[in-house]
C-alpha atoms as a PDB file:
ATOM      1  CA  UNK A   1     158.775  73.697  97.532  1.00  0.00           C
ATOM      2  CA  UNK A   2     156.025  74.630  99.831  1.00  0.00           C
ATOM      3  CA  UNK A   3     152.875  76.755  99.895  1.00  0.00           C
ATOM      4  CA  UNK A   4     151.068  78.201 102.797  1.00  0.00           C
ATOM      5  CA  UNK A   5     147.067  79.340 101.482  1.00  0.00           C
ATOM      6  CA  UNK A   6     145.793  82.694 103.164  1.00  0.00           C
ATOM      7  CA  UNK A   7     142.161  82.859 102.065  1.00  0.00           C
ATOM      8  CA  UNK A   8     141.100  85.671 104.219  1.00  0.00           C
ATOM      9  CA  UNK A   9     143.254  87.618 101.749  1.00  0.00           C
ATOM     10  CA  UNK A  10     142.558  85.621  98.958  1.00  0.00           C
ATOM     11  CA  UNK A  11     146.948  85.116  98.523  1.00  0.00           C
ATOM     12  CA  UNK A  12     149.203  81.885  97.992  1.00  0.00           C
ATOM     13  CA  UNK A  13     152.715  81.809  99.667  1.00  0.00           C
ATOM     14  CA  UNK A  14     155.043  79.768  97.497  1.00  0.00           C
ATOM     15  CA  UNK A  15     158.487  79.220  98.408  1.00  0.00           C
ATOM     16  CA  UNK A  16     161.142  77.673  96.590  1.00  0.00           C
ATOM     17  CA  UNK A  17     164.296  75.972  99.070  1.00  0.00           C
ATOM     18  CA  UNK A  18     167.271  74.602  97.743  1.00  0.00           C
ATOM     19  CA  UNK A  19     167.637  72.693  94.485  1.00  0.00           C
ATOM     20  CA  UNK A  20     163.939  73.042  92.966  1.00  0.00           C
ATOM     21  CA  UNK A  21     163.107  69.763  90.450  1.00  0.00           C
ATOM     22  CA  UNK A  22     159.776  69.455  88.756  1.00  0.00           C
ATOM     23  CA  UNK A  23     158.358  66.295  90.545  1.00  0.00           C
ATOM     24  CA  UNK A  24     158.116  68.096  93.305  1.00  0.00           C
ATOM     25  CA  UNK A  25     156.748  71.056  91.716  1.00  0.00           C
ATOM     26  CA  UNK A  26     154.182  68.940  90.498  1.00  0.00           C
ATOM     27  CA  UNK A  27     153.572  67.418  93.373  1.00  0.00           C
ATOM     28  CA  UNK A  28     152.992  70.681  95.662  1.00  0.00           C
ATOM     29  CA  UNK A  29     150.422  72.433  92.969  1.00  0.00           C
ATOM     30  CA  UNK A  30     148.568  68.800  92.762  1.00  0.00           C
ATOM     31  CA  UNK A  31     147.855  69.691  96.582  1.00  0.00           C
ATOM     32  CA  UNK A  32     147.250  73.547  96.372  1.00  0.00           C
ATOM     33  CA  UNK A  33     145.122  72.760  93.858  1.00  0.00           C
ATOM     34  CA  UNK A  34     142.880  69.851  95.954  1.00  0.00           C
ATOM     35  CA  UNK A  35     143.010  72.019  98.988  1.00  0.00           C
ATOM     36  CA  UNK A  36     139.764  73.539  99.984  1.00  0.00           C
ATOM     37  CA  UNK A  37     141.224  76.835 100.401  1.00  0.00           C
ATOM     38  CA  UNK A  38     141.680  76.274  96.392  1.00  0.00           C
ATOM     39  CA  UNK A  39     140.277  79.591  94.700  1.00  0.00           C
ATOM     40  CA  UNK A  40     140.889  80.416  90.913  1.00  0.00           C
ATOM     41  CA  UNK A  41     142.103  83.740  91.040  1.00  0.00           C
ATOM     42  CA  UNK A  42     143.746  83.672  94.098  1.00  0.00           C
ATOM     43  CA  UNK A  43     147.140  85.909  93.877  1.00  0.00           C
ATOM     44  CA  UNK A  44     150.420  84.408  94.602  1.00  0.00           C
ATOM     45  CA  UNK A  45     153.475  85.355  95.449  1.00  0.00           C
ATOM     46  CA  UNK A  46     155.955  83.107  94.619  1.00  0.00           C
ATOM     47  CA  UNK A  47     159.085  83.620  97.076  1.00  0.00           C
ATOM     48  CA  UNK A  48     162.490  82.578  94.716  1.00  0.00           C
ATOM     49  CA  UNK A  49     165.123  83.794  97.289  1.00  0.00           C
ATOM     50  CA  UNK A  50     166.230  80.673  98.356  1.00  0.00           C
ATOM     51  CA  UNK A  51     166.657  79.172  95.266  1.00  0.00           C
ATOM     52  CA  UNK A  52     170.320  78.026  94.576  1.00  0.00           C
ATOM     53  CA  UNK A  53     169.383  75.921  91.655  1.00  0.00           C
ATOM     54  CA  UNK A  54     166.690  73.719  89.362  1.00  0.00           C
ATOM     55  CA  UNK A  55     166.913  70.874  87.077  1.00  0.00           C
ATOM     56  CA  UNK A  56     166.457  73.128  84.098  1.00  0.00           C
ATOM     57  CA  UNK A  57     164.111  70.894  82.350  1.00  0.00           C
ATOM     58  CA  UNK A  58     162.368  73.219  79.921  1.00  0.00           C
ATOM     59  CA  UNK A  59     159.836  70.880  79.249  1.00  0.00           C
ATOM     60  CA  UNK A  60     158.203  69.814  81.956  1.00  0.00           C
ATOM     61  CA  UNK A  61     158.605  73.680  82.876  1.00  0.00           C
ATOM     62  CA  UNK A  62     156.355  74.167  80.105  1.00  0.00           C
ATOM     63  CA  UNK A  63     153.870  71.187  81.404  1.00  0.00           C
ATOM     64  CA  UNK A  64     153.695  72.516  84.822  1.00  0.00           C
ATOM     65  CA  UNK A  65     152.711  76.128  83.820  1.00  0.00           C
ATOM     66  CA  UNK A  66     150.074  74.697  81.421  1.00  0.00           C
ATOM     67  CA  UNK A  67     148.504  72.538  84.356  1.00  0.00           C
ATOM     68  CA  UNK A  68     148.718  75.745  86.482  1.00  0.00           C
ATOM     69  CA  UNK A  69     146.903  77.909  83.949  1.00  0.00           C
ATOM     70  CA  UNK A  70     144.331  75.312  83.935  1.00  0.00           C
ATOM     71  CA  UNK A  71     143.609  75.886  87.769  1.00  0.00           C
ATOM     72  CA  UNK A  72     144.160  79.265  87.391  1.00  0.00           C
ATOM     73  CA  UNK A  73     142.308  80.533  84.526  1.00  0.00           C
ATOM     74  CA  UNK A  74     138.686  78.385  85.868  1.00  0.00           C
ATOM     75  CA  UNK A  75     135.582  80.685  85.943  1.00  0.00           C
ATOM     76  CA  UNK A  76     136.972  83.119  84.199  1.00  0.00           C
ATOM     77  CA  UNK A  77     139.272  84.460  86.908  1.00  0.00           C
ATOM     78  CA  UNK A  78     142.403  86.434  86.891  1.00  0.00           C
ATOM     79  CA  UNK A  79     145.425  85.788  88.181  1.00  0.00           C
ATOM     80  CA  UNK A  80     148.245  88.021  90.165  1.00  0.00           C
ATOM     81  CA  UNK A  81     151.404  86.456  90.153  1.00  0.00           C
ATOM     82  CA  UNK A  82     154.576  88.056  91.793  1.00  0.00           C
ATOM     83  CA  UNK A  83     158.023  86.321  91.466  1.00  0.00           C
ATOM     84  CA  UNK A  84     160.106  87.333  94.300  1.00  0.00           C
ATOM     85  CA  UNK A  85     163.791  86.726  92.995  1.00  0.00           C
ATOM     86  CA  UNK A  86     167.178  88.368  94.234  1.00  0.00           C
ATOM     87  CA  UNK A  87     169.495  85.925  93.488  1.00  0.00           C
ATOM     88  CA  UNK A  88     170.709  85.482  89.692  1.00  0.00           C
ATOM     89  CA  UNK A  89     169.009  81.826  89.336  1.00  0.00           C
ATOM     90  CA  UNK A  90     165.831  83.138  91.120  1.00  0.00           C
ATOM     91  CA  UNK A  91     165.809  85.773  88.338  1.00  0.00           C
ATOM     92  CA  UNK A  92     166.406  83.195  85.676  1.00  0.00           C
ATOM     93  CA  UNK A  93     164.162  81.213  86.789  1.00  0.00           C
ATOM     94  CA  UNK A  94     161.370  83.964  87.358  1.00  0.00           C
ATOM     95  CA  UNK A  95     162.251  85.382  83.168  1.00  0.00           C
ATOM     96  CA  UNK A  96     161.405  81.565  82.360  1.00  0.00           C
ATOM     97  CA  UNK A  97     158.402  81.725  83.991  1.00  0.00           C
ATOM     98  CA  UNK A  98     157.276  85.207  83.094  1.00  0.00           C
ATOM     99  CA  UNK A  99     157.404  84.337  79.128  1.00  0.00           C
ATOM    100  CA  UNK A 100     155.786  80.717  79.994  1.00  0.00           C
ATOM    101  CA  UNK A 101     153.283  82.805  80.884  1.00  0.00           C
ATOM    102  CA  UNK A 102     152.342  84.734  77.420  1.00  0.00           C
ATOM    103  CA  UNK A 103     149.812  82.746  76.185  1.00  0.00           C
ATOM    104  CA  UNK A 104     147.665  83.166  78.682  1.00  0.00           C
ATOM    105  CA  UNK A 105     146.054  87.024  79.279  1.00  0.00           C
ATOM    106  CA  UNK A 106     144.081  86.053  82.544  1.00  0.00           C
ATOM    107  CA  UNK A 107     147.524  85.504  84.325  1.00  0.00           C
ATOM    108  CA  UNK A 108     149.719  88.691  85.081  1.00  0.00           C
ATOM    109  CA  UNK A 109     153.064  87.758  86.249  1.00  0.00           C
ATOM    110  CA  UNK A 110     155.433  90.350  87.595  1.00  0.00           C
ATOM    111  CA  UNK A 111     159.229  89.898  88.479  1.00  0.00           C
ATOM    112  CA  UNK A 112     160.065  92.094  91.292  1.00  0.00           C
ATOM    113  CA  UNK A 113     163.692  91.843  93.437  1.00  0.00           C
ATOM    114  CA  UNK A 114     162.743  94.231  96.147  1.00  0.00           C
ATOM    115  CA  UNK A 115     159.733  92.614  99.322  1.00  0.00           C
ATOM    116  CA  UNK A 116     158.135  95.545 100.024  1.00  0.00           C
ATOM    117  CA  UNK A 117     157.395  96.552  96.617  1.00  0.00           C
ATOM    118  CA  UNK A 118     156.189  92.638  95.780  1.00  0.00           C
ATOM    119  CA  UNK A 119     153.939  93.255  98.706  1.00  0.00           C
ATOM    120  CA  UNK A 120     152.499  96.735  97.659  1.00  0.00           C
ATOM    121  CA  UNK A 121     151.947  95.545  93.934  1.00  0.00           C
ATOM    122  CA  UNK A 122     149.473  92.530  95.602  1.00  0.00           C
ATOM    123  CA  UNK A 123     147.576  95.194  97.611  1.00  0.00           C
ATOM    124  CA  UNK A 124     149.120  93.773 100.893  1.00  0.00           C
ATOM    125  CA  UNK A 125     149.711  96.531 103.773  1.00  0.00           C
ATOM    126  CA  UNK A 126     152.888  94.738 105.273  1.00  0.00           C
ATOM    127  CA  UNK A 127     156.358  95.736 104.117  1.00  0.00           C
ATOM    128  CA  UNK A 128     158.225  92.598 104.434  1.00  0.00           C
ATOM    129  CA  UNK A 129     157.510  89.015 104.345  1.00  0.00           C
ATOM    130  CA  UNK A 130     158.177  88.463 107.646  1.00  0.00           C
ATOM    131  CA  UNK A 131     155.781  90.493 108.919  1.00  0.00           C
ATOM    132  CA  UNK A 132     153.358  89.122 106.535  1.00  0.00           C
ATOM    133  CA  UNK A 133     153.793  85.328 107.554  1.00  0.00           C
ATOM    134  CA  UNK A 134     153.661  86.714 111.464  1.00  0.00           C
ATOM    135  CA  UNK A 135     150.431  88.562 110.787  1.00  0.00           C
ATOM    136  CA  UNK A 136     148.551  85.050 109.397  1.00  0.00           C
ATOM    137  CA  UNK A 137     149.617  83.339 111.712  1.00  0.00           C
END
């Protein structure tokens, strides 16, 4: 798992690799949320399409997504979150999240399976992700 901060646009690029565990999930929002470019509020997009599996530990799942709604929820904020998933674990994965989610009102998760669309919904003028991670760069 890694994450890439744009602050000019006030977005977080998460992406998912591989075999996803929780340690390491933990691990990767412990430094997003340290980082300077650290915002409450700031939308993410959370990029499941290389995703071929996760240690389905339901539990910690749960643990992570309350220490994120911590960070996410500060000073009142509100959060965009888009779940890019195409493959059937992504989408799995992405349902887990979304109900994980239901407690808290501030946070807005979406599910979408289609770039361009994930990119319109967060207000973002490029059509695909490549172009995206080309234009910050």
């Amino acid at each position: 798992m890694s994450f890439r901060i744009f602050s000019s646009i006030g977005l977080v690029y998460v992406r998912y690799d591989g075999h996803a565990n929780m340690a390491d999930t933990f691990q990767a929002f412990a430094s997003y949320a340290q980082h300077p470019d650290f915002r409450p509020g700031q939308k993410q997009f959370v990029d499941l399409s290389a995703l071929t599996g996760w240690d389905e530990d339901y539990l910690e799942l749960m643990k992570a997504q309350a220490k994120k709604a911590e960070a996410f929820t500060g000073n009142n904020a509100e959060t965009l979150i888009i779940y890019y998933a195409i493959s059937d674990v992504g989408k799995k994965l992405a349902r887990l999240a979304l109900r994980s989610w239901e407690p808290f009102p501030s946070v807005v998760p979406i599910v979408q399976d289609n770039e361009a669309d994930a990119l319109a919904i967060l207000g973002l003028p490029q059509s695909s992700l490549n172009q995206l991670l080309s234009a910050a760069d």
